[in-house]
PDB file of N, CA and C in Angstrom:
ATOM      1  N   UNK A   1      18.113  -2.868   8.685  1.00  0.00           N
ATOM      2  CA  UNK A   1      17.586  -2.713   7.337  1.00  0.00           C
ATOM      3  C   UNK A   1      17.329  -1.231   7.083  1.00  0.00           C
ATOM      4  N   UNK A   2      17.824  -0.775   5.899  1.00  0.00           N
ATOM      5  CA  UNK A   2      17.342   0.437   5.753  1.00  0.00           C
ATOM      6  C   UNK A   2      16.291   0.695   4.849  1.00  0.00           C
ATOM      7  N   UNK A   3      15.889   2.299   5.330  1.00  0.00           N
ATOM      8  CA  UNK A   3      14.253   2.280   4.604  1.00  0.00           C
ATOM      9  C   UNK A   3      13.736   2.093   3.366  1.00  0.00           C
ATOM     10  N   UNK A   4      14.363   2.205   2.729  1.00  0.00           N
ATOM     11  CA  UNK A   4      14.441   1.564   1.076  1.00  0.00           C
ATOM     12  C   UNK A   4      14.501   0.262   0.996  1.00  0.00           C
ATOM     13  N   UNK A   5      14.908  -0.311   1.671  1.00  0.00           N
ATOM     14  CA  UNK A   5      15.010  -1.596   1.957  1.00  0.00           C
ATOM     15  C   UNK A   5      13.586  -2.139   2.080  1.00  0.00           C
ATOM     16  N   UNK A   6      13.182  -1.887   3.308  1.00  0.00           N
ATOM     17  CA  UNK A   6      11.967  -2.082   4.089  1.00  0.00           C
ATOM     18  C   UNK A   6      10.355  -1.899   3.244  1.00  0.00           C
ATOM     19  N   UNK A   7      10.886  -0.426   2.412  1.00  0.00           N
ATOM     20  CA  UNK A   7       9.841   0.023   0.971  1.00  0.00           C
ATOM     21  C   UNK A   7      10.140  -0.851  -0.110  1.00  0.00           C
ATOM     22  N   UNK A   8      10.865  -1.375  -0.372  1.00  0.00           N
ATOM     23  CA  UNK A   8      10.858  -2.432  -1.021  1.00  0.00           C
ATOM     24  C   UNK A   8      10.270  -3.197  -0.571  1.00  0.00           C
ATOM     25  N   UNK A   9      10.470  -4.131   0.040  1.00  0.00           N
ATOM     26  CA  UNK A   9       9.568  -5.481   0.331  1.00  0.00           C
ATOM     27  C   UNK A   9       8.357  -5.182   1.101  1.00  0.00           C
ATOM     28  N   UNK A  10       7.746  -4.038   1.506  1.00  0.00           N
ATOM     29  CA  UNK A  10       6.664  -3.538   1.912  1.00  0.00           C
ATOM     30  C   UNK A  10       6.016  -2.385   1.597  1.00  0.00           C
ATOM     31  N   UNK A  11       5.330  -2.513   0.300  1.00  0.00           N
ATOM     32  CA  UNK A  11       4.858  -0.934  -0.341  1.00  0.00           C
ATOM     33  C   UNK A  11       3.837  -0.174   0.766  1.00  0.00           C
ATOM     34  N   UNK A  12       3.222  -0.920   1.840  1.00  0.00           N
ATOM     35  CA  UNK A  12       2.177  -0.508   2.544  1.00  0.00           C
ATOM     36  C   UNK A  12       3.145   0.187   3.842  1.00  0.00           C
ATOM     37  N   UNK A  13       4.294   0.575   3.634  1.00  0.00           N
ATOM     38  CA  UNK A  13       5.535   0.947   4.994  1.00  0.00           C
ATOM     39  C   UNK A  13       4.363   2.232   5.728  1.00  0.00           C
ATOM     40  N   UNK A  14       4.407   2.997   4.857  1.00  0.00           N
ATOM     41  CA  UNK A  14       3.981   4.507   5.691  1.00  0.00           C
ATOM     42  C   UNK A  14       2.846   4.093   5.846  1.00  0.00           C
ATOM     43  N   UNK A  15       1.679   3.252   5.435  1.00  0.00           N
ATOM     44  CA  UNK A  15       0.827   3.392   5.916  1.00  0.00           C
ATOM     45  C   UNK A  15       0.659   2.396   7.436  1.00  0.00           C
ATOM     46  N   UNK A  16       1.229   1.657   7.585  1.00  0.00           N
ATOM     47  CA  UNK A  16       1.457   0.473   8.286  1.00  0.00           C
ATOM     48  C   UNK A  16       2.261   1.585   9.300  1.00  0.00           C
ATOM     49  N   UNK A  17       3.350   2.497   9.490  1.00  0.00           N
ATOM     50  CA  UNK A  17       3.851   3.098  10.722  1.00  0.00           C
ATOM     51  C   UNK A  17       2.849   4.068  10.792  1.00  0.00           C
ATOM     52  N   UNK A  18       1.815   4.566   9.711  1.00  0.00           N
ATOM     53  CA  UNK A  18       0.809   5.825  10.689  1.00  0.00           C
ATOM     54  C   UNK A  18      -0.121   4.871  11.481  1.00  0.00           C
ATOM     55  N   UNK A  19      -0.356   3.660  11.275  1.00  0.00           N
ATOM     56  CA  UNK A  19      -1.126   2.990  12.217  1.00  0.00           C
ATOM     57  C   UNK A  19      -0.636   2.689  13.101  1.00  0.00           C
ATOM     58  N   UNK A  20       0.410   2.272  13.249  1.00  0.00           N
ATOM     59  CA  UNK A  20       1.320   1.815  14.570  1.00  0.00           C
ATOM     60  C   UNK A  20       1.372   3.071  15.461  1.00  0.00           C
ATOM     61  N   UNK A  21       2.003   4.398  14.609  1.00  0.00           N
ATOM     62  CA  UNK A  21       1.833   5.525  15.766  1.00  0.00           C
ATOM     63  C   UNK A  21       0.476   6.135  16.063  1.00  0.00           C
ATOM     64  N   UNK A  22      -0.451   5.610  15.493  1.00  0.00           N
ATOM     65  CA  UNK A  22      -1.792   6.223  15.781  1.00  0.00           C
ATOM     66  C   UNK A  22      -2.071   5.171  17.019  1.00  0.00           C
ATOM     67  N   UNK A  23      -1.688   3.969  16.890  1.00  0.00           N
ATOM     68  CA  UNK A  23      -2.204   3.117  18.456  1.00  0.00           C
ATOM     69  C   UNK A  23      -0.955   3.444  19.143  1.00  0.00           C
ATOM     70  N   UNK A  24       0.004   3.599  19.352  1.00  0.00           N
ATOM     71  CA  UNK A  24       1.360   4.114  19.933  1.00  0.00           C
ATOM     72  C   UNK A  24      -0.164   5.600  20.718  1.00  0.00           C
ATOM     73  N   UNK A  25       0.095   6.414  19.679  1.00  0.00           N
ATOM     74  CA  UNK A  25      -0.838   8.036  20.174  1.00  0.00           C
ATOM     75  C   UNK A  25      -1.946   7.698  21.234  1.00  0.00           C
ATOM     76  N   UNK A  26      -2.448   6.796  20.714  1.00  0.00           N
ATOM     77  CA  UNK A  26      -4.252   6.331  21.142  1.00  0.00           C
ATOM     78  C   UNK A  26      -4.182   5.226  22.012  1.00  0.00           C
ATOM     79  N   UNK A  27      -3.359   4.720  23.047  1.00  0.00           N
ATOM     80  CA  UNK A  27      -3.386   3.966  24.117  1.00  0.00           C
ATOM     81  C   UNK A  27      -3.831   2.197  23.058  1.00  0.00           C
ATOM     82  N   UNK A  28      -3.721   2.479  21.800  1.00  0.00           N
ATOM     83  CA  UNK A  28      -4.278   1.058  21.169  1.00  0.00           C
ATOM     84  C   UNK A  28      -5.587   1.016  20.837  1.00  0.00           C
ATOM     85  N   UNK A  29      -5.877   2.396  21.086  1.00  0.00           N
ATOM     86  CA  UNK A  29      -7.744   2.033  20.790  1.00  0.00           C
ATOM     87  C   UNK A  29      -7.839   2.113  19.254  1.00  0.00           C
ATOM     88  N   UNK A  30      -8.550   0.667  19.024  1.00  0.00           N
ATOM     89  CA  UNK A  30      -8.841   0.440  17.613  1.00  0.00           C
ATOM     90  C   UNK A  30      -9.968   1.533  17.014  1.00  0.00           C
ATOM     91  N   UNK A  31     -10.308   2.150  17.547  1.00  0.00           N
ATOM     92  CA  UNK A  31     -12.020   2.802  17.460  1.00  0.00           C
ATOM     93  C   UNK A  31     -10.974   4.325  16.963  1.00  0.00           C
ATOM     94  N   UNK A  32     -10.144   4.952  17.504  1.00  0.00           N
ATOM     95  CA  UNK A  32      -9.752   6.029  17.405  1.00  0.00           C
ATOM     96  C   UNK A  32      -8.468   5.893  16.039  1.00  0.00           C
ATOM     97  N   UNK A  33      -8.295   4.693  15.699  1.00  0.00           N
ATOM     98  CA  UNK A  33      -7.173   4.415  14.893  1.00  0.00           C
ATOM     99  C   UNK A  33      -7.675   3.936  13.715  1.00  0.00           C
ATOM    100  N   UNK A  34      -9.334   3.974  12.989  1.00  0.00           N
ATOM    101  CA  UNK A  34     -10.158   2.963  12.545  1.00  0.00           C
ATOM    102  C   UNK A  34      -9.554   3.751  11.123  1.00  0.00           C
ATOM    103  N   UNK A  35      -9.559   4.993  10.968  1.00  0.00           N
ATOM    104  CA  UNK A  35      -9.009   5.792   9.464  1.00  0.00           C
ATOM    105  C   UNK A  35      -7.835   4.784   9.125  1.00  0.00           C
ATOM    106  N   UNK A  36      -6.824   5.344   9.951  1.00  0.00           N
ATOM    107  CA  UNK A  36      -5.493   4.183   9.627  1.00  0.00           C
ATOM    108  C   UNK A  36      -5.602   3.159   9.468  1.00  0.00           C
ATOM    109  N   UNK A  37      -6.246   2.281  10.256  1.00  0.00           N
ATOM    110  CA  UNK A  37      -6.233   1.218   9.769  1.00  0.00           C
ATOM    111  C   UNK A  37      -7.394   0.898   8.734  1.00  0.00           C
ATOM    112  N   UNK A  38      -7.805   1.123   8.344  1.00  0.00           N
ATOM    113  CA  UNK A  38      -8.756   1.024   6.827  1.00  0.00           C
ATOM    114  C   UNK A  38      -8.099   1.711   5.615  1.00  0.00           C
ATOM    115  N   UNK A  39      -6.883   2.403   6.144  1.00  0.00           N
ATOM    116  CA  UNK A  39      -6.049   3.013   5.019  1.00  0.00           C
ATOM    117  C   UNK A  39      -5.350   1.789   4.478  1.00  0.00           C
ATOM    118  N   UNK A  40      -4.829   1.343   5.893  1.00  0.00           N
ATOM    119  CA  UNK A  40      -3.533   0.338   5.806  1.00  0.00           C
ATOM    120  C   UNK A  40      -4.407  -0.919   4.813  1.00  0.00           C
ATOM    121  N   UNK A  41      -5.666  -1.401   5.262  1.00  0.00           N
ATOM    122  CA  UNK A  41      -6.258  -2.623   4.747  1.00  0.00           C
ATOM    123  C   UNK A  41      -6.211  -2.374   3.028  1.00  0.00           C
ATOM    124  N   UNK A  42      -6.650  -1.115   2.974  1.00  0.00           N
ATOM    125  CA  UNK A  42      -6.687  -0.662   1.674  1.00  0.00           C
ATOM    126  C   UNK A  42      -5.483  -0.648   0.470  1.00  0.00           C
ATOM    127  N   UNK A  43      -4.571  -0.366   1.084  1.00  0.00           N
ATOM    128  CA  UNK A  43      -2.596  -0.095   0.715  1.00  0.00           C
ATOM    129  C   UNK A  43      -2.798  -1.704   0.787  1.00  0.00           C
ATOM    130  N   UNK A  44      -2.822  -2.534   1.560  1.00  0.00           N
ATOM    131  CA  UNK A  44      -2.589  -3.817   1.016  1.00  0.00           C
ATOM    132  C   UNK A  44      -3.357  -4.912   0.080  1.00  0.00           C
ATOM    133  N   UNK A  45      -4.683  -4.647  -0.094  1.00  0.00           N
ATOM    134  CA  UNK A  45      -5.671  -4.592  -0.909  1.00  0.00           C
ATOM    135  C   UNK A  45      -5.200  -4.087  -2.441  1.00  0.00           C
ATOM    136  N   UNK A  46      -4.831  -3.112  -2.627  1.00  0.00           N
ATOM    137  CA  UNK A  46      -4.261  -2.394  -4.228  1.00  0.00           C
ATOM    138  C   UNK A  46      -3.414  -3.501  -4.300  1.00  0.00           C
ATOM    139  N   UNK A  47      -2.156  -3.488  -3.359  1.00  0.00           N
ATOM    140  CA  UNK A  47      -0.613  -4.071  -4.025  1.00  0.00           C
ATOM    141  C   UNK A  47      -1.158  -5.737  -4.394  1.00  0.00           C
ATOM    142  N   UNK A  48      -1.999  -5.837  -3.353  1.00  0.00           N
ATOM    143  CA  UNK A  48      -2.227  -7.452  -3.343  1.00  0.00           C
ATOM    144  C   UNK A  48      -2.818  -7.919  -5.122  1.00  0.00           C
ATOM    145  N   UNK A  49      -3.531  -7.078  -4.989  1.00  0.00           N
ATOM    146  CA  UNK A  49      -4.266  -7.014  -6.832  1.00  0.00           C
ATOM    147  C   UNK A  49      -3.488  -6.751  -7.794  1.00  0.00           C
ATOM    148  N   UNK A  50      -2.416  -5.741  -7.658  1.00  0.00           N
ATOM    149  CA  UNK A  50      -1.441  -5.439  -8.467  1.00  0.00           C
ATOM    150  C   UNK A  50      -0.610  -6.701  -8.756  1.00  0.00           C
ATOM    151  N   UNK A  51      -0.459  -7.205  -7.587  1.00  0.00           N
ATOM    152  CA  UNK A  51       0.728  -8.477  -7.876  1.00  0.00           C
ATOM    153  C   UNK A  51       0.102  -9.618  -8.674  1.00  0.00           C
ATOM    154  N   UNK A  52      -1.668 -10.122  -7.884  1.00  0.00           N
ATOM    155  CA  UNK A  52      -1.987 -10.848  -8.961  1.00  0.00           C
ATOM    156  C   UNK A  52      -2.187 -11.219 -10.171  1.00  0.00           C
ATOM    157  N   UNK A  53      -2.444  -9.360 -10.902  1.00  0.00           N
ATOM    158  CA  UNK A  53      -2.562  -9.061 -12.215  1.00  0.00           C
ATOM    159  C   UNK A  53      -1.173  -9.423 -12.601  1.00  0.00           C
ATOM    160  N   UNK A  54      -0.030  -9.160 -12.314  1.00  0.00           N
ATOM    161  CA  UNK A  54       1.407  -9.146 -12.820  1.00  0.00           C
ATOM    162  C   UNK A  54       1.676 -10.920 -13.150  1.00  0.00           C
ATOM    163  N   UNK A  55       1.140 -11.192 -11.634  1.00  0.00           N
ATOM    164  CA  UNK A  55       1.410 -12.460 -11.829  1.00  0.00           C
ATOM    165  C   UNK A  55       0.788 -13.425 -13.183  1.00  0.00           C
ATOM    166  N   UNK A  56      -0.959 -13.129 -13.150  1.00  0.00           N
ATOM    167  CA  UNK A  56      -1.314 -13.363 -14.042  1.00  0.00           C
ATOM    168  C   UNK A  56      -1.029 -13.277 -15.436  1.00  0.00           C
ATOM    169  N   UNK A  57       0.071 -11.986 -15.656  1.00  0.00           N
ATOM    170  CA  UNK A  57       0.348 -11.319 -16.732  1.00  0.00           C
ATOM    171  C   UNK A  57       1.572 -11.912 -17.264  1.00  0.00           C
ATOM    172  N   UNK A  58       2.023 -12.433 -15.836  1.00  0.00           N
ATOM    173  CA  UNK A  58       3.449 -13.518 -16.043  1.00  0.00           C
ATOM    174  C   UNK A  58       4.669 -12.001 -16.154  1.00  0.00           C
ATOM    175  N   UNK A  59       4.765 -11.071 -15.355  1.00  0.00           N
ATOM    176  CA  UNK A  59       5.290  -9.955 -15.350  1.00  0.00           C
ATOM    177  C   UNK A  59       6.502 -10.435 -14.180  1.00  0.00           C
ATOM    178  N   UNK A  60       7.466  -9.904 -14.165  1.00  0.00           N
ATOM    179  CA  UNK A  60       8.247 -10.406 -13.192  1.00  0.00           C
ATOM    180  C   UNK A  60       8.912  -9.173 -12.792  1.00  0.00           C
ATOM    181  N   UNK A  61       9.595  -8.692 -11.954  1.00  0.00           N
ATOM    182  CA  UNK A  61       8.803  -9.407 -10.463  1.00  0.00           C
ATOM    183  C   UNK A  61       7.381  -9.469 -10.299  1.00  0.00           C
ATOM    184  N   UNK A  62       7.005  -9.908  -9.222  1.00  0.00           N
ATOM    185  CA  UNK A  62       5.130  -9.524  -9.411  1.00  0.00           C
ATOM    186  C   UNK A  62       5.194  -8.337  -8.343  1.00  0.00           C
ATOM    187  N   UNK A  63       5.844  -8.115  -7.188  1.00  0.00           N
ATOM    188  CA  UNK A  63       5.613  -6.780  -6.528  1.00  0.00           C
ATOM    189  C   UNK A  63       6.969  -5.548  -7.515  1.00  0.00           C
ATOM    190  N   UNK A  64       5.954  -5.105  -8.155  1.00  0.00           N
ATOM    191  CA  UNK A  64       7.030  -3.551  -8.807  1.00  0.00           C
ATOM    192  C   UNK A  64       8.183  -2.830  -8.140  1.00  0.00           C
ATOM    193  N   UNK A  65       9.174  -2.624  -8.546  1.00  0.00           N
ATOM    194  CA  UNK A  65      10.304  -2.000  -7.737  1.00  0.00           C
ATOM    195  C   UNK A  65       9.405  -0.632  -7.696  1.00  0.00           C
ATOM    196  N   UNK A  66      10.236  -0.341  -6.510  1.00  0.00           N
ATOM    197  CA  UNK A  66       9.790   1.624  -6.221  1.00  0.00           C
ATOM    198  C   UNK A  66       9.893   2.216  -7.057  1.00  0.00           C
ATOM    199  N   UNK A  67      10.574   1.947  -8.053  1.00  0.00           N
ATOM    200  CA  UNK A  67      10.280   3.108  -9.160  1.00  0.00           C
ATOM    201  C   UNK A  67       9.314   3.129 -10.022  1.00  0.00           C
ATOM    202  N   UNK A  68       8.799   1.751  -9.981  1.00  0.00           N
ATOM    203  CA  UNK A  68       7.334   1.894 -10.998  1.00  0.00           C
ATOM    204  C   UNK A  68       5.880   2.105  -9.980  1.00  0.00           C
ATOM    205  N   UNK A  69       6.379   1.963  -8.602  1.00  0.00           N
ATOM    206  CA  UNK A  69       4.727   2.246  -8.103  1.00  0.00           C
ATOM    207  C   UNK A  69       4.257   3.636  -7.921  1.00  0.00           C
ATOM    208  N   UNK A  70       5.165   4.695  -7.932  1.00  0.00           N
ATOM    209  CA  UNK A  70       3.890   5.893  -8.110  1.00  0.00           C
ATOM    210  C   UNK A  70       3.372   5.814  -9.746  1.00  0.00           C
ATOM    211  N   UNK A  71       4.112   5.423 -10.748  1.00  0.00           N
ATOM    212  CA  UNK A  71       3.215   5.636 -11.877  1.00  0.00           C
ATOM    213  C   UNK A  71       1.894   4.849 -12.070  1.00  0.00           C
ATOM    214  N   UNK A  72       2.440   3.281 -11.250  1.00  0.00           N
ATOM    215  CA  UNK A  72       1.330   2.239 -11.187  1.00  0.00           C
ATOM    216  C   UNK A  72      -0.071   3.109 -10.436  1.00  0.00           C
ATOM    217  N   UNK A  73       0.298   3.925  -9.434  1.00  0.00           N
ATOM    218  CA  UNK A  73      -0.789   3.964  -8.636  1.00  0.00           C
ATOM    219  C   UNK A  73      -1.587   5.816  -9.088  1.00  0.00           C
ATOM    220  N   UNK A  74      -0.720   6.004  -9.943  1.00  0.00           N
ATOM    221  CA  UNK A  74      -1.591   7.342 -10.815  1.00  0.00           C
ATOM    222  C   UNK A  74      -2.460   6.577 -11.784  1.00  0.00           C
ATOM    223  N   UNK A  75      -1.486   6.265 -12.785  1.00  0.00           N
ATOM    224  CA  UNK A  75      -2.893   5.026 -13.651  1.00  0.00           C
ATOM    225  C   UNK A  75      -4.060   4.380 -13.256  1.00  0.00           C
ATOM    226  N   UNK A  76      -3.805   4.161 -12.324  1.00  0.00           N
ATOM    227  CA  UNK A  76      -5.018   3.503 -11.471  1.00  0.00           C
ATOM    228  C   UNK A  76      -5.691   4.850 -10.944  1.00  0.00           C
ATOM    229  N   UNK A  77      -5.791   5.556 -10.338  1.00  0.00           N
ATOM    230  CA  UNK A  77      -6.750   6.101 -10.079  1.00  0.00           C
ATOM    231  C   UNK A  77      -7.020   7.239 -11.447  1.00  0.00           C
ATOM    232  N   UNK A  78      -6.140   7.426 -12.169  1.00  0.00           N
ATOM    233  CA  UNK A  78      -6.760   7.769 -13.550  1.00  0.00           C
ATOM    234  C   UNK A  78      -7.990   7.367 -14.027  1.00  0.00           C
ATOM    235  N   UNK A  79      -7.821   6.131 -14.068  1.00  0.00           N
ATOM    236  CA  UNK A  79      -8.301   5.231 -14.505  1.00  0.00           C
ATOM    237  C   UNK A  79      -9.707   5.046 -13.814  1.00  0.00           C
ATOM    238  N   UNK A  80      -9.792   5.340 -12.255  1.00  0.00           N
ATOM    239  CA  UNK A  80     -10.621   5.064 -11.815  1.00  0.00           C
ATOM    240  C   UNK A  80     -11.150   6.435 -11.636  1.00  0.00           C
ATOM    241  N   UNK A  81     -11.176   7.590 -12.345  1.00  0.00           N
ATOM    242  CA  UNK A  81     -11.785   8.843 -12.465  1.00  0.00           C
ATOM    243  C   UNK A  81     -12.427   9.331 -13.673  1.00  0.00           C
ATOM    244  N   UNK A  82     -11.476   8.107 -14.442  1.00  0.00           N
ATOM    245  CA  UNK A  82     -12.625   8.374 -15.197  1.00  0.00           C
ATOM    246  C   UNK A  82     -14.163   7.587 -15.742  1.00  0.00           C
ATOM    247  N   UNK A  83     -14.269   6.318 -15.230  1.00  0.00           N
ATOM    248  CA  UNK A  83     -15.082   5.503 -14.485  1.00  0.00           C
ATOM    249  C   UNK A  83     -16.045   6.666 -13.546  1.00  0.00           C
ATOM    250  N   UNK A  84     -15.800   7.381 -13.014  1.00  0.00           N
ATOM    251  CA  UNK A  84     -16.542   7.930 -12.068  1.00  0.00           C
ATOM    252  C   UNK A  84     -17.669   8.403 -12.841  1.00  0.00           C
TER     253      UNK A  84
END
């Protein structure tokens, strides 16, 4: 599969391989890998919400091709700055 491929059906890719090479780096210690993986929980947390809204919205697909998720994910934290 190639990586476009893979970013497609998994928007959380890079964050999901810095965790893998951070326990790859770190003998597996969850304690030294805890950033990454609270990144990764997080990256799947957004998309997971994103899809429900779509879904809800009756939007199709419900996970966005790559070309709409960096705009999806500027809006959103737009959005959430200015909330701040």
């Amino acid at each position: 599969m190639k990586n476009t491929e893979a970013e497609e059906r998994n928007p959380c890719l890079k964050e999901q391989d810095l965790t893998f090479k951070c326990f790859h780096d770190n003998s597996f210690d969850k304690e030294a890998c805890e950033t990454a993986i609270d990144n990764y929980k997080l990256c799947k947390s957004f998309w997971y919400a994103v899809q429900k809204d779509r879904r809800k919205q009756g939007i199709r697909p419900i996970m966005p091709p790559l070309s709409e998720r960096d705009s999806i994910k500027r809006d959103f934290f737009a959005k959430f700055q200015q909330q701040q």
